[in-house]
N, C-alpha and C. Protein backbone atom coordinates (compact mmCIF):
# COMPACT_ATOMS: atom_id res chain seq x y z
N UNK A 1 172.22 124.40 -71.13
CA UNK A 1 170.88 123.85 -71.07
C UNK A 1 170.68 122.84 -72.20
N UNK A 2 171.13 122.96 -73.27
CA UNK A 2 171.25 122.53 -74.41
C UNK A 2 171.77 120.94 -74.08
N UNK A 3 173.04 120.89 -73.52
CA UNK A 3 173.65 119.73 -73.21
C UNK A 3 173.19 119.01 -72.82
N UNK A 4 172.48 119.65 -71.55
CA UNK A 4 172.25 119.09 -70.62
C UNK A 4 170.12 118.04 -71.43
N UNK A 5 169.77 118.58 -72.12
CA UNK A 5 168.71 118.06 -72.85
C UNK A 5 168.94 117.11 -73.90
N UNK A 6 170.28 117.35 -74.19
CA UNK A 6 171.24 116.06 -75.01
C UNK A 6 171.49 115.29 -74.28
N UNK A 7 171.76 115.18 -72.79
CA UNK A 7 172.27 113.97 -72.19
C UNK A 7 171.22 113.45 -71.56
N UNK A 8 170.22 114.03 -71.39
CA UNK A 8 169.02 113.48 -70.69
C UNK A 8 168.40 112.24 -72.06
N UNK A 9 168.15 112.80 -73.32
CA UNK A 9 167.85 112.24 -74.21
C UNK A 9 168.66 110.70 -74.02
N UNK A 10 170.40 111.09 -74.24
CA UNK A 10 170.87 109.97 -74.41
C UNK A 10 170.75 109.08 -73.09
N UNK A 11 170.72 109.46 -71.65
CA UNK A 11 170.23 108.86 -70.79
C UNK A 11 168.98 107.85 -70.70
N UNK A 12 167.84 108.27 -71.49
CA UNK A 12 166.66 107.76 -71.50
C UNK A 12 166.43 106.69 -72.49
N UNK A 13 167.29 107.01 -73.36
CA UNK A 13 167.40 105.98 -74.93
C UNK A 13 168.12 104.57 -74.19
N UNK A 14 169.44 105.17 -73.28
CA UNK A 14 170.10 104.49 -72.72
C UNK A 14 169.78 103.65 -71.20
N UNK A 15 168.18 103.61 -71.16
CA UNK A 15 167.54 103.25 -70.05
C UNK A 15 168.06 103.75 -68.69
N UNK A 16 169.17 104.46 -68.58
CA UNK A 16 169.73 105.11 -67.55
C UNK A 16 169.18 106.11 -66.74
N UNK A 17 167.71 105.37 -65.95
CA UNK A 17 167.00 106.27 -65.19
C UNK A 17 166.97 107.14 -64.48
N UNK A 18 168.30 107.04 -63.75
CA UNK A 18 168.65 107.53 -62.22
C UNK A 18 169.59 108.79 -63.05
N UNK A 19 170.35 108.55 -63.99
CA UNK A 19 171.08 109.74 -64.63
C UNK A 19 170.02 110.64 -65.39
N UNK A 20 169.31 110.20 -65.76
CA UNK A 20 168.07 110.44 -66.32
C UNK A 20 167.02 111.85 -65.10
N UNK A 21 167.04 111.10 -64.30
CA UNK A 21 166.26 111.79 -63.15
C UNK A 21 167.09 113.11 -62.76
N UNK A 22 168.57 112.33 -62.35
CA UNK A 22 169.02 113.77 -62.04
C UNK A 22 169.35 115.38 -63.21
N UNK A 23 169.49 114.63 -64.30
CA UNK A 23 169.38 115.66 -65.25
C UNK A 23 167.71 116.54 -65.30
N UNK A 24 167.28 115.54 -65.10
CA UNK A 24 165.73 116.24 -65.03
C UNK A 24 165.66 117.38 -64.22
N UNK A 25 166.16 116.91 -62.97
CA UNK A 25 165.85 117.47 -61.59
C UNK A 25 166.89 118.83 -62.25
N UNK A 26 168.05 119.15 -62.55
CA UNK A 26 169.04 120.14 -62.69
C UNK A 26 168.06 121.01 -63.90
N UNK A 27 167.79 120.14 -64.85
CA UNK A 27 166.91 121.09 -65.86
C UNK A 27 165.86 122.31 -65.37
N UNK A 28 165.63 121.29 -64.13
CA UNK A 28 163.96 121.98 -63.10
C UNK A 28 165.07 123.01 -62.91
N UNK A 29 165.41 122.93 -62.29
CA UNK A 29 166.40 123.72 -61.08
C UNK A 29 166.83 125.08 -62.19
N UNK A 30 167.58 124.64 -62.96
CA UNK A 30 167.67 126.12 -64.10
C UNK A 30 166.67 126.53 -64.49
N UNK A 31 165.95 126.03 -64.80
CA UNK A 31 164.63 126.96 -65.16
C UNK A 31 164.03 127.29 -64.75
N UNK A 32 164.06 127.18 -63.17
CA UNK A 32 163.36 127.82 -62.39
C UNK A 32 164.19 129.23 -61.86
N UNK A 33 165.52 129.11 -61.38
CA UNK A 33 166.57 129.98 -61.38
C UNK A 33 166.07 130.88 -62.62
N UNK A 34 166.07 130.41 -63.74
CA UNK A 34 165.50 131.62 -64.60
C UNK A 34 164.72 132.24 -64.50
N UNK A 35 163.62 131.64 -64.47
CA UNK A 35 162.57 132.45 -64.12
C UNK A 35 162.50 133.42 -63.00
N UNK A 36 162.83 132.63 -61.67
CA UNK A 36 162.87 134.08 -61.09
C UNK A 36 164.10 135.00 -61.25
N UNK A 37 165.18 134.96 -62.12
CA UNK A 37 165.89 136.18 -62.64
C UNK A 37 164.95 136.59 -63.32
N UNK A 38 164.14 136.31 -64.60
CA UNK A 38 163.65 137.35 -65.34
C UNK A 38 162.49 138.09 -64.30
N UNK A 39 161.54 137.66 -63.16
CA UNK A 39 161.06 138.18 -62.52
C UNK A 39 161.00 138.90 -61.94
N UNK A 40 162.13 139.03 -61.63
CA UNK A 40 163.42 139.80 -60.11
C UNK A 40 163.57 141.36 -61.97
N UNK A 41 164.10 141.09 -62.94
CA UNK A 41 164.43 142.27 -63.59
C UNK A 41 163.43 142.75 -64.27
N UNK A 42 162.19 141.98 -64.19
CA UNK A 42 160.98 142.86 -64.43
C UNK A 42 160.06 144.34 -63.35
N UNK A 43 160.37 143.47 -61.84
CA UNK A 43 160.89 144.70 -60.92
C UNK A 43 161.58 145.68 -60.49
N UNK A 44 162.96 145.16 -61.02
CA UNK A 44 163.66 145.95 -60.90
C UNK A 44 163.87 147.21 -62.26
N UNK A 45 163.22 146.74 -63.28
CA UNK A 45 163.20 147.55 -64.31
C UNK A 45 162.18 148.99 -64.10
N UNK A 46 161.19 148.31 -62.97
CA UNK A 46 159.82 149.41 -62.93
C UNK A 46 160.00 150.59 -61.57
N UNK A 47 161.03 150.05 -61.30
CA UNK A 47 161.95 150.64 -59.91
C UNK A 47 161.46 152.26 -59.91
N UNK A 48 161.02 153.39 -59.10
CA UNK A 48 160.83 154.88 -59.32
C UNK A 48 162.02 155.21 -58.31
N UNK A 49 163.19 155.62 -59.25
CA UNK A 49 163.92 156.52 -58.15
C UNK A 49 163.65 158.10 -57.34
N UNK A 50 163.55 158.56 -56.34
CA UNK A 50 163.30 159.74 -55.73
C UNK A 50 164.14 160.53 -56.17
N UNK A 51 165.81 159.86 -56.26
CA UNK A 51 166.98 160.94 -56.42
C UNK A 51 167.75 160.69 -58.10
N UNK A 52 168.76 160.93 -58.43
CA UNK A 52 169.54 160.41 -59.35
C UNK A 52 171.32 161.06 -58.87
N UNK A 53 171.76 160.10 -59.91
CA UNK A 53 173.19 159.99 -59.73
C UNK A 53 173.74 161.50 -59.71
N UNK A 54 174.20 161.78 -58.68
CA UNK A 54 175.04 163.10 -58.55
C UNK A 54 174.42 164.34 -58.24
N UNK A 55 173.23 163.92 -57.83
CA UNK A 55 172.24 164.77 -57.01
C UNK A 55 172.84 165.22 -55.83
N UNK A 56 173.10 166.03 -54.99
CA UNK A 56 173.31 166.67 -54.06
C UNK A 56 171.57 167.03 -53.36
N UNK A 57 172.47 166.55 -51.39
CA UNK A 57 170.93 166.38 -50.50
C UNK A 57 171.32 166.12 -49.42
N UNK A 58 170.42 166.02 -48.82
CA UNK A 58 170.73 166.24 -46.99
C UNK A 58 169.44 164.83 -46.62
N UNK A 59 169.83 164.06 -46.00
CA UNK A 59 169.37 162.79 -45.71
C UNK A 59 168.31 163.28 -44.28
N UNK A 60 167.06 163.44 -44.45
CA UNK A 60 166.02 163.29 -43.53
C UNK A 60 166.31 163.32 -42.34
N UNK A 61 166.37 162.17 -41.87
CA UNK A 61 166.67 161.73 -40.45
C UNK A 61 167.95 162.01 -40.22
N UNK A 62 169.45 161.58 -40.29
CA UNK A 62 170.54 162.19 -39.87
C UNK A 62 171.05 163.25 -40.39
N UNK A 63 170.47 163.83 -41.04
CA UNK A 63 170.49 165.34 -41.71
C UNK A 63 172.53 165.35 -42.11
N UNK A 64 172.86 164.46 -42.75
CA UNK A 64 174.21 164.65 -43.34
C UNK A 64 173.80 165.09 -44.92
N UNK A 65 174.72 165.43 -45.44
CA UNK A 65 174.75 166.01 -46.21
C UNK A 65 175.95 164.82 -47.58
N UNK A 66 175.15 165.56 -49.10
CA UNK A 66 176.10 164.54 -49.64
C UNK A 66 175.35 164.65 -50.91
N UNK A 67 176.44 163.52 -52.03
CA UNK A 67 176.01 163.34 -53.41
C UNK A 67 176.16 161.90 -53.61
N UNK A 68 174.28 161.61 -54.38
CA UNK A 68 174.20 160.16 -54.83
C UNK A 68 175.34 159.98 -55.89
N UNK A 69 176.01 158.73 -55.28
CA UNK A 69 177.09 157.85 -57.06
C UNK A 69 176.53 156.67 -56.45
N UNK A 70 175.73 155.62 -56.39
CA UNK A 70 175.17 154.62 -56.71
C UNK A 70 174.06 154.48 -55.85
N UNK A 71 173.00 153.66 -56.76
CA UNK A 71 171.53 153.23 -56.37
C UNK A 71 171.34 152.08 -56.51
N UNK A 72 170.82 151.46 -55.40
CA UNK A 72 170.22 149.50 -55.59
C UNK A 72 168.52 149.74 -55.73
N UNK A 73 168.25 149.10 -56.32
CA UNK A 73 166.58 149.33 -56.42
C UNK A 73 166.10 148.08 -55.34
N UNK A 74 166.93 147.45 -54.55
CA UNK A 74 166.31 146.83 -53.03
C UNK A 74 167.48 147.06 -52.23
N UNK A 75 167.79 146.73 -50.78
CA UNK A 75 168.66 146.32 -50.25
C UNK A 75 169.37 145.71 -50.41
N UNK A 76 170.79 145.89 -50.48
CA UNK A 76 171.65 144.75 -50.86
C UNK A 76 172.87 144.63 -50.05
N UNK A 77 172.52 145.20 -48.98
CA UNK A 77 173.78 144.64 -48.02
C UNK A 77 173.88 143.16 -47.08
N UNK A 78 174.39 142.79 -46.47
CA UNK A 78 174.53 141.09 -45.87
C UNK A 78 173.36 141.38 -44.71
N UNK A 79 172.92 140.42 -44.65
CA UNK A 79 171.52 139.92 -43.78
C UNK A 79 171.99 140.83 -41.89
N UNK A 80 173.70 140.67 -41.94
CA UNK A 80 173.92 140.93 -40.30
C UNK A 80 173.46 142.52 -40.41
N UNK A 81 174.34 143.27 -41.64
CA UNK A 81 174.07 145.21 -41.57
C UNK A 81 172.90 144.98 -41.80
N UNK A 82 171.89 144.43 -42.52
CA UNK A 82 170.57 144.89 -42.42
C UNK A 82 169.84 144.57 -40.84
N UNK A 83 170.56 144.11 -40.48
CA UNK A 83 169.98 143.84 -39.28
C UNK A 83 170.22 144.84 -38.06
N UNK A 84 171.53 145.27 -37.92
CA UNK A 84 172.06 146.29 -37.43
C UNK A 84 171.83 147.78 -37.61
N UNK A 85 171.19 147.80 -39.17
CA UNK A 85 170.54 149.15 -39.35
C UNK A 85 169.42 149.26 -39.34
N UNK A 86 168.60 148.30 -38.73
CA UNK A 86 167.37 148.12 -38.78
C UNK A 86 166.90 148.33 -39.99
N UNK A 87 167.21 148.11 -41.20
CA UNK A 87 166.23 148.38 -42.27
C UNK A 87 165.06 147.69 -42.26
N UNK A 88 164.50 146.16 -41.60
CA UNK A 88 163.74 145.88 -41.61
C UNK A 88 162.22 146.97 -41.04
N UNK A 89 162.66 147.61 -40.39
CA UNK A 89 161.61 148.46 -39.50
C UNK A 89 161.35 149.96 -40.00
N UNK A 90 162.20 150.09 -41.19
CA UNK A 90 161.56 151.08 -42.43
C UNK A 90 160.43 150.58 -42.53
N UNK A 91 159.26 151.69 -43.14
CA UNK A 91 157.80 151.60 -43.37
C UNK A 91 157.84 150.90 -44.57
N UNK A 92 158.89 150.60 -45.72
CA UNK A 92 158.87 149.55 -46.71
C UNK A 92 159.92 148.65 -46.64
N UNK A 93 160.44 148.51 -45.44
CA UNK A 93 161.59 147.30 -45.61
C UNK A 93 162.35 147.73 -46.27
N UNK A 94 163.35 146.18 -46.66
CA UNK A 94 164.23 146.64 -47.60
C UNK A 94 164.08 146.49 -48.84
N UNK A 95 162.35 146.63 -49.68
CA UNK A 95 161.93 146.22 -50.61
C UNK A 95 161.64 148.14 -51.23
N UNK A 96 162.67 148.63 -51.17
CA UNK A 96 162.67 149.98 -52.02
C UNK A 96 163.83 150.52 -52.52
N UNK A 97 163.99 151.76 -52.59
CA UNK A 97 165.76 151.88 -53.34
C UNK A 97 166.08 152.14 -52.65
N UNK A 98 167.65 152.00 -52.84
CA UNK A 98 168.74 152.13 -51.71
C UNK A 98 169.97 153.11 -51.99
N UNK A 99 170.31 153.94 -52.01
CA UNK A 99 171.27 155.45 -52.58
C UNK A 99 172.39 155.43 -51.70
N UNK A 100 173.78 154.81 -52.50
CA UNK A 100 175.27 155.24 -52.17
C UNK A 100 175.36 156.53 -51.93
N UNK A 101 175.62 156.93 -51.02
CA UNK A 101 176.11 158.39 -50.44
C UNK A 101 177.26 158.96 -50.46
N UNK A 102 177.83 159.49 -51.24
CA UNK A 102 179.63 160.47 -50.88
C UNK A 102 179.26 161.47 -49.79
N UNK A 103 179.47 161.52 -49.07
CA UNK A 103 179.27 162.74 -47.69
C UNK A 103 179.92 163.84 -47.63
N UNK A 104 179.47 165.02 -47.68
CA UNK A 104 180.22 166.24 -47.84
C UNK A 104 180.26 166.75 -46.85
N UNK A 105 180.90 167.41 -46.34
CA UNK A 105 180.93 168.55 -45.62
C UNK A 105 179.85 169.68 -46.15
N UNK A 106 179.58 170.47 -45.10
CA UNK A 106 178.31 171.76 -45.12
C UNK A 106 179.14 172.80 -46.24
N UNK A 107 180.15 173.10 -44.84
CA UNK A 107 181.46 174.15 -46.09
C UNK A 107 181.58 173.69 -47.22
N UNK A 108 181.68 172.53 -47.38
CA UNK A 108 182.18 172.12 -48.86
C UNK A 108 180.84 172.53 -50.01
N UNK A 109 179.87 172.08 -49.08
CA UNK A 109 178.88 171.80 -50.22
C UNK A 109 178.45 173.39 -50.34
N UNK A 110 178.83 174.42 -49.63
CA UNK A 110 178.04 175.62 -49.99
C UNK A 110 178.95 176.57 -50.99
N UNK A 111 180.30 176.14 -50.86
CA UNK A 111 181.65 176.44 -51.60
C UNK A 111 181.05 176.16 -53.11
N UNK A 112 180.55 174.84 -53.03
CA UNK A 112 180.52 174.25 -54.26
C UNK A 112 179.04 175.09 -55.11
N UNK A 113 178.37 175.50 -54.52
CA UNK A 113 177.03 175.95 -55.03
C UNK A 113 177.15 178.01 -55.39
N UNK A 114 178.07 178.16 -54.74
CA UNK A 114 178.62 179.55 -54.56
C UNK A 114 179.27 179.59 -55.96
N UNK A 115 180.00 178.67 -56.38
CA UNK A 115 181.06 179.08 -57.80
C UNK A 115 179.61 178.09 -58.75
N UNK A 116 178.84 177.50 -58.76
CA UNK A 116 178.01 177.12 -59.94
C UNK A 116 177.81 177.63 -61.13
């Protein structure tokens, strides 16, 4: 960013408008990119998870069974699986958290709660 406010300078000293402009325009462009990163991790910082990592649970609707190892605080799979899993037609979209699943078996998981 730095540079790039050094060459705009020397652009403008250097009546070089059009180099001038486009540095402008790229300056816009990052700082706007910034901004909405810091925006995007001010949400994502305030995120309320339901579960946590290595929680053991049985999923609502397809009633499988399993332990959280990763959480997205939105959707983050490609536009086609969200489309295919309908996440859009969740009661919050894909604007809530999202929980990596390891899937257990029933046996397994009652094995595992038996020796605790």
């Amino acid at each position: 960013m730095i540079r790039l406010r050094v060459n705009l300078q020397k652009a403008v000293e250097a009546e070089n408008y059009a180099l001038a402009a486009e540095l402008q325009d790229e300056i816009n462009k990052l700082e706007a990119e910034s901004l909405a990163a810091s925006a995007n991790a001010l949400v994502y910082e305030n995120i309320q998870y339901a579960f946590r990592l290595g929680q053991k649970g049985r999923h609502k609707v397809f009633v499988y069974s399993g332990v959280i190892c990763g959480m997205d605080p939105v959707c983050c799979i490609s536009s086609s699986l969200r489309e295919s899993a309908c996440i859009d037609k969740l009661t919050r979209g894909s604007n809530q958290p999202f929980y990596q699943v390891y899937h257990i078996l029933m046996h397994s998981l009652r094995q595992d709660e038996g020796h605790g």
